[in-house]
C-alpha atoms as a PDB file:
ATOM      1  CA  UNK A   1      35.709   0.089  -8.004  1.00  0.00           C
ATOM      2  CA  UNK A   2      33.915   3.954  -7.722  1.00  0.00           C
ATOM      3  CA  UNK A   3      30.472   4.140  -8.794  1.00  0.00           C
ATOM      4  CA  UNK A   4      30.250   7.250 -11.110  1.00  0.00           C
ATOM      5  CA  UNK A   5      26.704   8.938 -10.380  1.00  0.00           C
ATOM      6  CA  UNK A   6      25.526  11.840 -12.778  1.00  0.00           C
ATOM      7  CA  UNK A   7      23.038  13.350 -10.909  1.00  0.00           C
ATOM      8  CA  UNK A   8      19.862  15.028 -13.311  1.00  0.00           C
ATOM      9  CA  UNK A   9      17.489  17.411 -11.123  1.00  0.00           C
ATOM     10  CA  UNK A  10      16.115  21.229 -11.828  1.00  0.00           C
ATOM     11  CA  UNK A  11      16.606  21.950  -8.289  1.00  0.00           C
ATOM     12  CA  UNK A  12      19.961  22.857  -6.820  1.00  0.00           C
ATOM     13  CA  UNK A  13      19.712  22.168  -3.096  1.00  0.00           C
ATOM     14  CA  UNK A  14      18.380  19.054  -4.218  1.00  0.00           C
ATOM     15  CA  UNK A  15      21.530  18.151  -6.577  1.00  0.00           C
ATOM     16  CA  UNK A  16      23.973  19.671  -3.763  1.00  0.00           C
ATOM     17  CA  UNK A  17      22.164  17.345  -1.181  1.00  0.00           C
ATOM     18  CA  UNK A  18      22.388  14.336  -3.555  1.00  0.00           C
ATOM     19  CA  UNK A  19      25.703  15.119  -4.073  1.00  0.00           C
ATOM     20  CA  UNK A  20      26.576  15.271  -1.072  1.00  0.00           C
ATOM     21  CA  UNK A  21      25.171  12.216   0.823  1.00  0.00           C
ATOM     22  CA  UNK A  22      26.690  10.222  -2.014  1.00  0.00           C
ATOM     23  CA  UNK A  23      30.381  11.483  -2.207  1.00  0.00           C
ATOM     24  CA  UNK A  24      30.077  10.559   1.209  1.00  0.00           C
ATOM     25  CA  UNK A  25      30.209   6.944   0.555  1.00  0.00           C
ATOM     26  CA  UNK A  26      33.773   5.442  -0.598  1.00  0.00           C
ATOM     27  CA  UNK A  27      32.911   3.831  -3.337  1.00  0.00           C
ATOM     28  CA  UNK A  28      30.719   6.638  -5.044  1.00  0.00           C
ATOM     29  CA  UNK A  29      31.824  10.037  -6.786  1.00  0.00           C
ATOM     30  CA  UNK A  30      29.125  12.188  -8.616  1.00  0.00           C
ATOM     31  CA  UNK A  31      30.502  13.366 -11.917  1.00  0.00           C
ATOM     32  CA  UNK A  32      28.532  15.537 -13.081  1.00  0.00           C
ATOM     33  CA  UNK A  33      24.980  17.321 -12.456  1.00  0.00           C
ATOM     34  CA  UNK A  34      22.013  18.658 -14.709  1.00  0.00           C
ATOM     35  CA  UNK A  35      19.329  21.011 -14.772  1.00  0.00           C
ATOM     36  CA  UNK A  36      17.410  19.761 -17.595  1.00  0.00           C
ATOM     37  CA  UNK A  37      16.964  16.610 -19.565  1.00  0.00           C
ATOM     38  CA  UNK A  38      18.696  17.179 -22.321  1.00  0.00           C
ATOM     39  CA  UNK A  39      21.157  18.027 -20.440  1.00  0.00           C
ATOM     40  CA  UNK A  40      21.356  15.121 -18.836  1.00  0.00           C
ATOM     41  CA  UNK A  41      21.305  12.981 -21.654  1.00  0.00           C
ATOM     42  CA  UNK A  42      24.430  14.925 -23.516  1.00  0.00           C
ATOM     43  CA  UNK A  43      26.144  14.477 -19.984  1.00  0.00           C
ATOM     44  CA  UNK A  44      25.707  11.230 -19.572  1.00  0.00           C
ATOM     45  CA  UNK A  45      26.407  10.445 -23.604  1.00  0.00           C
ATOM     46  CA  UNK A  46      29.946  12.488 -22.503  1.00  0.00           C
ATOM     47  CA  UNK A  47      30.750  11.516 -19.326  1.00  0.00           C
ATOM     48  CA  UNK A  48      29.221   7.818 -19.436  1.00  0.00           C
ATOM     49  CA  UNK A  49      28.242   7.145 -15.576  1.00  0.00           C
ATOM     50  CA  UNK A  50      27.824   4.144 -14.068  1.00  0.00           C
ATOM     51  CA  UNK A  51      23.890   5.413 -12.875  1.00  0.00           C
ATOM     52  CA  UNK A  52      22.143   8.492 -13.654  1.00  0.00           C
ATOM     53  CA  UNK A  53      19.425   9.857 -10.760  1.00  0.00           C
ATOM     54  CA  UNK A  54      16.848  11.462 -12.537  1.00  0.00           C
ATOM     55  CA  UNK A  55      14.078  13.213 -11.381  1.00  0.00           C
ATOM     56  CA  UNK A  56      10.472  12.868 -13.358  1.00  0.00           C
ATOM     57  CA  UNK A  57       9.625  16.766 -13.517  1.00  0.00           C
ATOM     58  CA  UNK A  58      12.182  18.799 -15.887  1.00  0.00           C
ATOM     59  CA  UNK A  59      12.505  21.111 -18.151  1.00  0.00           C
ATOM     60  CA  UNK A  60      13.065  20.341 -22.086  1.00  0.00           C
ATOM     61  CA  UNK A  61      12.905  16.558 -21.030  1.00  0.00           C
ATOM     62  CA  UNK A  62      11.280  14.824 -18.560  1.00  0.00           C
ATOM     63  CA  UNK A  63      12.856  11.914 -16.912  1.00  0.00           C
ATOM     64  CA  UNK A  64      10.865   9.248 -18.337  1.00  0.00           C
ATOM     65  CA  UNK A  65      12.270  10.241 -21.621  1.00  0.00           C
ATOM     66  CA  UNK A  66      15.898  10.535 -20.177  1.00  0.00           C
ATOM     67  CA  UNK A  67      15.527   6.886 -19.217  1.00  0.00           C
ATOM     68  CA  UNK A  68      13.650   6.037 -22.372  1.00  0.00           C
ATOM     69  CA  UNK A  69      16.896   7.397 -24.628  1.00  0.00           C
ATOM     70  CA  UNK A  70      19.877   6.197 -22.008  1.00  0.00           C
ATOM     71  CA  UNK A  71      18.822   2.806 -20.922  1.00  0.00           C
ATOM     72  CA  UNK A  72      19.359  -0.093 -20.801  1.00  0.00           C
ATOM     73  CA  UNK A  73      22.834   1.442 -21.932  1.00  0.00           C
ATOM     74  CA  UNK A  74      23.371   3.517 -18.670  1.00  0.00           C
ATOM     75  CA  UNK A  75      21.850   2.182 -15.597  1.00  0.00           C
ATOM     76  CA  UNK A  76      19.132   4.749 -14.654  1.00  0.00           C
ATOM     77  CA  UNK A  77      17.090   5.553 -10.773  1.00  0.00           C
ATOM     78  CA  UNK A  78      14.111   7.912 -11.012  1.00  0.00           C
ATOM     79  CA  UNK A  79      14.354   9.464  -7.988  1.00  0.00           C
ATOM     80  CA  UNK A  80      11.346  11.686  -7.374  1.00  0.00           C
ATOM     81  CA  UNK A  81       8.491  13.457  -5.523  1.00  0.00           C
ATOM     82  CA  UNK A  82       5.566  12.033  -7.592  1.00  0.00           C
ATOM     83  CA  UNK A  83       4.744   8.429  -7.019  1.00  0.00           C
ATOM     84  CA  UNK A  84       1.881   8.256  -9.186  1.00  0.00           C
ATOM     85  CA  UNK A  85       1.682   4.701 -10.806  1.00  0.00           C
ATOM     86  CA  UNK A  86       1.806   6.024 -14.523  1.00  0.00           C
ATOM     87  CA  UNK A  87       5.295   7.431 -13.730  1.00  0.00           C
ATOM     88  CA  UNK A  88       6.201   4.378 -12.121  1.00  0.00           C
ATOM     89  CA  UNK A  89       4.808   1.967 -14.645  1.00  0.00           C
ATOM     90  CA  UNK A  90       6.643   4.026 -17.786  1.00  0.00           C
ATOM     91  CA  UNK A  91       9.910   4.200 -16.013  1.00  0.00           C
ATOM     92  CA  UNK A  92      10.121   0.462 -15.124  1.00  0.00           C
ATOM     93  CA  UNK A  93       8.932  -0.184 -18.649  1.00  0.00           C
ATOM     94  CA  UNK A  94      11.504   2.358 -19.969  1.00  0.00           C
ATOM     95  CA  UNK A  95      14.491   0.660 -18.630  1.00  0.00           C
ATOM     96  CA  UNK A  96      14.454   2.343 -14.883  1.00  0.00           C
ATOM     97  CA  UNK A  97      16.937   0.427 -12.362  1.00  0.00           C
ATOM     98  CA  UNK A  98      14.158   1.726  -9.882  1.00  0.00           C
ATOM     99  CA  UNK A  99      12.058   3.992  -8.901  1.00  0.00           C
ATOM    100  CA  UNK A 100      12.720   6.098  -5.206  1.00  0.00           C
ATOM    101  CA  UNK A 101      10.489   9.140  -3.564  1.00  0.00           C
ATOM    102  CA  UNK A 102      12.454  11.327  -2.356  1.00  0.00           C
ATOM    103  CA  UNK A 103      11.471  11.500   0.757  1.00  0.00           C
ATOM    104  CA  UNK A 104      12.406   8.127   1.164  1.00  0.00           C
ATOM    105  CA  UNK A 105      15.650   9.409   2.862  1.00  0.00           C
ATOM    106  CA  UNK A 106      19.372   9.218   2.381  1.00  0.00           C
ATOM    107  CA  UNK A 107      19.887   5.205   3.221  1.00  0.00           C
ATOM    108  CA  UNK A 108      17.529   4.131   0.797  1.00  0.00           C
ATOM    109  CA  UNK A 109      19.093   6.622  -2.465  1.00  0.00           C
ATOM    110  CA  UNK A 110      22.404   4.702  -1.211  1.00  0.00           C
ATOM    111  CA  UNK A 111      20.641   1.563  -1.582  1.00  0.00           C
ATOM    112  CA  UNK A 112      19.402   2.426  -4.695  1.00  0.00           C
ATOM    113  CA  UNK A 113      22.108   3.091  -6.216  1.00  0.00           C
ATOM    114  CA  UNK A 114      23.992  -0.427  -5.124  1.00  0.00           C
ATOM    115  CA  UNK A 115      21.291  -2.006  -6.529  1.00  0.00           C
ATOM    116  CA  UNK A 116      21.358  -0.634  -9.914  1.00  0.00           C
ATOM    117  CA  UNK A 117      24.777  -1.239 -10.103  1.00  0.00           C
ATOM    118  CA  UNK A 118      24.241  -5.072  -8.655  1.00  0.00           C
ATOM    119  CA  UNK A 119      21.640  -5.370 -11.686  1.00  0.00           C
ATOM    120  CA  UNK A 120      18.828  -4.995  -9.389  1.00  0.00           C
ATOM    121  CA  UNK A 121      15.640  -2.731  -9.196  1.00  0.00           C
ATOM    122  CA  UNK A 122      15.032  -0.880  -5.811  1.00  0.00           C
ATOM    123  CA  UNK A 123      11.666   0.988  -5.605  1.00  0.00           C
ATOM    124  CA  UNK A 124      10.288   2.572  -2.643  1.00  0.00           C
ATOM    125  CA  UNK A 125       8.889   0.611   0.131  1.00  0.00           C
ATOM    126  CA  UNK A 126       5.687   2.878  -0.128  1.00  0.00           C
ATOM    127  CA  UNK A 127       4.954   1.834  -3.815  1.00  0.00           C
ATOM    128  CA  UNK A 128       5.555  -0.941  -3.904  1.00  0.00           C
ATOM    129  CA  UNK A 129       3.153  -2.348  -1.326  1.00  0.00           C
ATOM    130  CA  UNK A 130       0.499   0.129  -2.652  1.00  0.00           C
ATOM    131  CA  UNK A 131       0.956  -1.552  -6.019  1.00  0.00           C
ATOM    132  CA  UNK A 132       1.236  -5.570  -5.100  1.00  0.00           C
ATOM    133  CA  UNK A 133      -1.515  -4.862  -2.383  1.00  0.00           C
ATOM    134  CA  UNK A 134      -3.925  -5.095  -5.688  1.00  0.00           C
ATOM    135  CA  UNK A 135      -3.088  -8.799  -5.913  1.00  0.00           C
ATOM    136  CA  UNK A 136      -5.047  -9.548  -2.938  1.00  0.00           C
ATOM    137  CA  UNK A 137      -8.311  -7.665  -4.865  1.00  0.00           C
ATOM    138  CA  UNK A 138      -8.940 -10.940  -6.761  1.00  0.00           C
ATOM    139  CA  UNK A 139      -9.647 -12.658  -3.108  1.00  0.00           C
ATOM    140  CA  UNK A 140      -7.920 -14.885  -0.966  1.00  0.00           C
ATOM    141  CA  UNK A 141      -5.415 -17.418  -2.471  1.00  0.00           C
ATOM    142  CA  UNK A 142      -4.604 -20.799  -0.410  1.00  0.00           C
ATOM    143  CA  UNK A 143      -1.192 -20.742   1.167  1.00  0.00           C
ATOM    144  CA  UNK A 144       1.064 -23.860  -0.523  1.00  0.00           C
ATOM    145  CA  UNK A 145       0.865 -26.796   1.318  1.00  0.00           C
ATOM    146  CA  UNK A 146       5.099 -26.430   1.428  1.00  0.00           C
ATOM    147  CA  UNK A 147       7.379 -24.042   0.741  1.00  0.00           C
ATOM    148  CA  UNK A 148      11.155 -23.975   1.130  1.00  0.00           C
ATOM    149  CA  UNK A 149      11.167 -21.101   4.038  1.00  0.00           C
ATOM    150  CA  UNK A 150      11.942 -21.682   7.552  1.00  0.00           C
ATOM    151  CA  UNK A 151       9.383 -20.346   9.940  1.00  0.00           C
ATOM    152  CA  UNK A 152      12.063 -16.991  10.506  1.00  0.00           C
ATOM    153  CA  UNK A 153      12.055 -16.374   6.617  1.00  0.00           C
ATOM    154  CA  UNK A 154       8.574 -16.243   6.427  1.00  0.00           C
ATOM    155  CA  UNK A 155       8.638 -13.704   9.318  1.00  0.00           C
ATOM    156  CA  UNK A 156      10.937 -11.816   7.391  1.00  0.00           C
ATOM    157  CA  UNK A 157       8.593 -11.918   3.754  1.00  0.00           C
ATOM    158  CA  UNK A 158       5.446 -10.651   5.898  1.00  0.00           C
ATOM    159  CA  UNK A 159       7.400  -7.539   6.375  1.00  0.00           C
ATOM    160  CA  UNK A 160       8.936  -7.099   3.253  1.00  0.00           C
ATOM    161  CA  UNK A 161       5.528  -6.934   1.891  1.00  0.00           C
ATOM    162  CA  UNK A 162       4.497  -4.385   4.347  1.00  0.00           C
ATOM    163  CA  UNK A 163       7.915  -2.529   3.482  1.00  0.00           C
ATOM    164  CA  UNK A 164       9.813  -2.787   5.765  1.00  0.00           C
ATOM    165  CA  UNK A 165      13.270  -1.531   5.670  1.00  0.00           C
ATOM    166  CA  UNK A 166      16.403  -4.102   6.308  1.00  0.00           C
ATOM    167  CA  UNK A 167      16.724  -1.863   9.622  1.00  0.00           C
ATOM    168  CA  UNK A 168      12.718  -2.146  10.336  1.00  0.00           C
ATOM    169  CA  UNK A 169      12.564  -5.588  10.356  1.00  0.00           C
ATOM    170  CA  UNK A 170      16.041  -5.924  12.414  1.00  0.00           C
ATOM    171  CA  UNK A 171      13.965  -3.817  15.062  1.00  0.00           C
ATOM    172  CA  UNK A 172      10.846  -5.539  14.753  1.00  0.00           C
ATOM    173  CA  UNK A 173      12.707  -8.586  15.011  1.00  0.00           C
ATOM    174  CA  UNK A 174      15.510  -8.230  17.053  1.00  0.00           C
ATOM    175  CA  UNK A 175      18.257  -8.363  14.501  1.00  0.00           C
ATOM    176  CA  UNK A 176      20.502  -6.699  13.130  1.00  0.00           C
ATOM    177  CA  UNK A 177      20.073  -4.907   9.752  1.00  0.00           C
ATOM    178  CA  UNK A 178      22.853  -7.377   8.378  1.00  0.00           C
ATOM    179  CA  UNK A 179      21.158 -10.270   9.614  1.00  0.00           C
ATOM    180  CA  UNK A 180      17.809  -9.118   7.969  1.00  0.00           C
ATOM    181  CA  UNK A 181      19.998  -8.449   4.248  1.00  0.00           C
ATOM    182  CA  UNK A 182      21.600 -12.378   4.538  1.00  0.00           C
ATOM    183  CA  UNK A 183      17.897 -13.665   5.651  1.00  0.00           C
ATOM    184  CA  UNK A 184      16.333 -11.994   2.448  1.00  0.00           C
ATOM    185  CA  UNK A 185      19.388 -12.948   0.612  1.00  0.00           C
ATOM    186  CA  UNK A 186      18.125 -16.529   1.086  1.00  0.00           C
ATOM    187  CA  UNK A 187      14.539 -16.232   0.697  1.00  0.00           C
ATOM    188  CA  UNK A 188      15.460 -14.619  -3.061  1.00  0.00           C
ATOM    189  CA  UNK A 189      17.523 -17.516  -3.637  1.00  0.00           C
ATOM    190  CA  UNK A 190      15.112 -20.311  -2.738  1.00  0.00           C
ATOM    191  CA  UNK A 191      12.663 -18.241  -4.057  1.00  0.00           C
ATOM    192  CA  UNK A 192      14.286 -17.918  -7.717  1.00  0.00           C
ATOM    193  CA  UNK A 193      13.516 -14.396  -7.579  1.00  0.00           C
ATOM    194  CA  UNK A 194      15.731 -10.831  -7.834  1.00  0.00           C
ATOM    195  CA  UNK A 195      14.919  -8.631  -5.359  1.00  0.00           C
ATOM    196  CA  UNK A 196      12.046  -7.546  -2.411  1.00  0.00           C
ATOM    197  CA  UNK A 197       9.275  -6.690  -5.178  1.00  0.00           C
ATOM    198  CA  UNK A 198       9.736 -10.399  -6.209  1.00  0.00           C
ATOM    199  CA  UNK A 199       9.186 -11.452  -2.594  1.00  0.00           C
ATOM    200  CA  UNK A 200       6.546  -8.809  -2.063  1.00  0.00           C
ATOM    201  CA  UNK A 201       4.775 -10.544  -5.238  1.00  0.00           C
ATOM    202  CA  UNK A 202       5.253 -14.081  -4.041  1.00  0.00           C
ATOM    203  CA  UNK A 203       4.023 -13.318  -0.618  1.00  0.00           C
ATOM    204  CA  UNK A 204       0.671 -12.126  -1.703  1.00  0.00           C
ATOM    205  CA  UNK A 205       0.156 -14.647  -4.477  1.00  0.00           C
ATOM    206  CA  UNK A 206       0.571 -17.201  -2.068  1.00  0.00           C
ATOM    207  CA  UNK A 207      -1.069 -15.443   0.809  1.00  0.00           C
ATOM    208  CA  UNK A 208       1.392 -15.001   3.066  1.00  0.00           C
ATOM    209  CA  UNK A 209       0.904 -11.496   3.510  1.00  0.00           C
ATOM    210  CA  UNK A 210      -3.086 -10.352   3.275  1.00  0.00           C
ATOM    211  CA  UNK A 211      -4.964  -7.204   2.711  1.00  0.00           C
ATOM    212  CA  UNK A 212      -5.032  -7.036   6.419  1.00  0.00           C
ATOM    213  CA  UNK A 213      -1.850  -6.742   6.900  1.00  0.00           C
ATOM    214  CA  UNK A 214      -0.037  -4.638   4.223  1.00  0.00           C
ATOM    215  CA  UNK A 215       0.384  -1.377   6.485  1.00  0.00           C
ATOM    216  CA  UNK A 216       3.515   0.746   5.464  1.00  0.00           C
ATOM    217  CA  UNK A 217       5.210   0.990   8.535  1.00  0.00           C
ATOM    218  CA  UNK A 218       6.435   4.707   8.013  1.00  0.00           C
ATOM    219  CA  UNK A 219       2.934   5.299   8.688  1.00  0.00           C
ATOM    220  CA  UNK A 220       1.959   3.255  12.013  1.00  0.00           C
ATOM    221  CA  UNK A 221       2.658   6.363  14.858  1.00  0.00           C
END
C-alpha cells in the first residue's frame, strides 16, 4: 500500500524539498500541498491523506489548530523549526502522530511518517531527551533489583535516552542500523511500551540513564 502525504507549509522550497525526499520512497506519494491552514484542512477534508506534515507557523491557521480540527481522523506530524515545549505539549495533546524539527534531516521525516502510519508517535531525538531529562530533577531513583533486559538491551535504552538514532547506536555499537530497530523492537515489547519516548521514560524512572549522561549526541563534536 502508498502512503498518501499532504504536505501543509508557507514555504515553497520547503514543500518542494518535502516533496521530494518523500516521492522518493516507494511506498509514499504526496498528494497535495498547502500554503496556509485552512488550506490544509479543506485539502485534507478533499483529498483525505493517509498523514498530513504540518508546520506550526502559518498563515490563517496555525498548525496546532490544523491538528486540533483533523485528528485523530487524519494522522497528523508537526514538522517544524520551533521546538518550544508549549508547541510540543499542544500538538501531542491535540492528536499529533509526532512532533519533528526540521532540521532533524530527511531519514528521520521518513521515519516519521512510518510511524504515524504504524500508529506510533516519532518526536525528535533533541526533545525528547530535553523533556524526560526533567524526570531525573526529582533525584536519583534506585535501579530495579530485575528487569527483563539482557545486558545488550540495556546498552541500547542508555542511548535511546540520549537520542540516539537507530544508525547512532549501530555505530556506537557496532551494529547495524537493522540490528539496533529489532533490539528496540524487543525492549518495547518486554517493556509493554509503544515507542523510544516510552523507553526514554522508563530508563530515567528507573535510573538507567542519569542526568549525567543524557547528552544529545548531534551535539558531542
Amino acid at each position: 500500500m502508498t502512503t498518501r502525504i499532504l504536505i501543509a507549509d508557507d514555504q515553497d522550497d520547503i514543500r518542494s524539498g518535502f516533496r521530494l525526499i518523500l516521492d522518493s520512497q516507494p511506498d509514499m506519494t504526496v498528494v497535495g500541498e498547502a500554503a496556509d491552514g485552512e488550506s490544509a484542512v479543506a485539502l485534507a477534508r478533499e483529498l483525505r491523506p493517509d498523514v498530513v506534515l504540518a508546520d506550526i507557523r502559518m498563515p490563517r491557521l496555525d498548525g496546532l489548530e490544523v491538528t486540533r480540527l483533523l485528528a485523530p481522523r487524519t494522522r497528523v506530524v508537526v514538522v517544524t523549526t520551533f521546538d518550544l515545549d508549549e508547541y510540543v505539549h499542544t500538538a501531542l495533546r491535540n492528536g499529533a502522530c509526532g512532533f519533528l524539527l526540521k532540521r532533524s534531516g530527511p531519514t528521520l521525516l521518513i521515519e516519521g511518517v512510518r510511524a504515524a502510519m504504524a500508529g506510533d508517535t516519532l518526536i525528535s531525538p533533541q526533545i525528547t531527551v530535553r523533556l524526560l531529562s526533567r524526570l531525573a530533577q526529582a533525584g536519583p531513583v534506585a535501579r530495579p533489583a530485575t528487569h527483563p533486559l539482557t545486558e545488550r538491551e540495556v546498552e541500547i535504552v542508555r542511548l535511546v535516552a540520549r537520542g540516539f538514532t537507530n544508525a547512532e547506536i549501530g555505530a556506537e555499537l557496532f551494529i547495524s542500523a537493522g540490528t539496533a530497530k529489532t533490539h528496540i523492537a524487543n525492549v518495547q515489547a518486554k517493556l509493554g511500551v509503544r515507542n523510544r519516548v516510552g523507553i526514554a521514560a522508563w530508563a530515567w524512572e528507573h535510573g538507567v540513564a542519569t542526568p549525567d549522561s543524557h547528552a544529545d549526541p548531534h551535539d558531542i563534536p
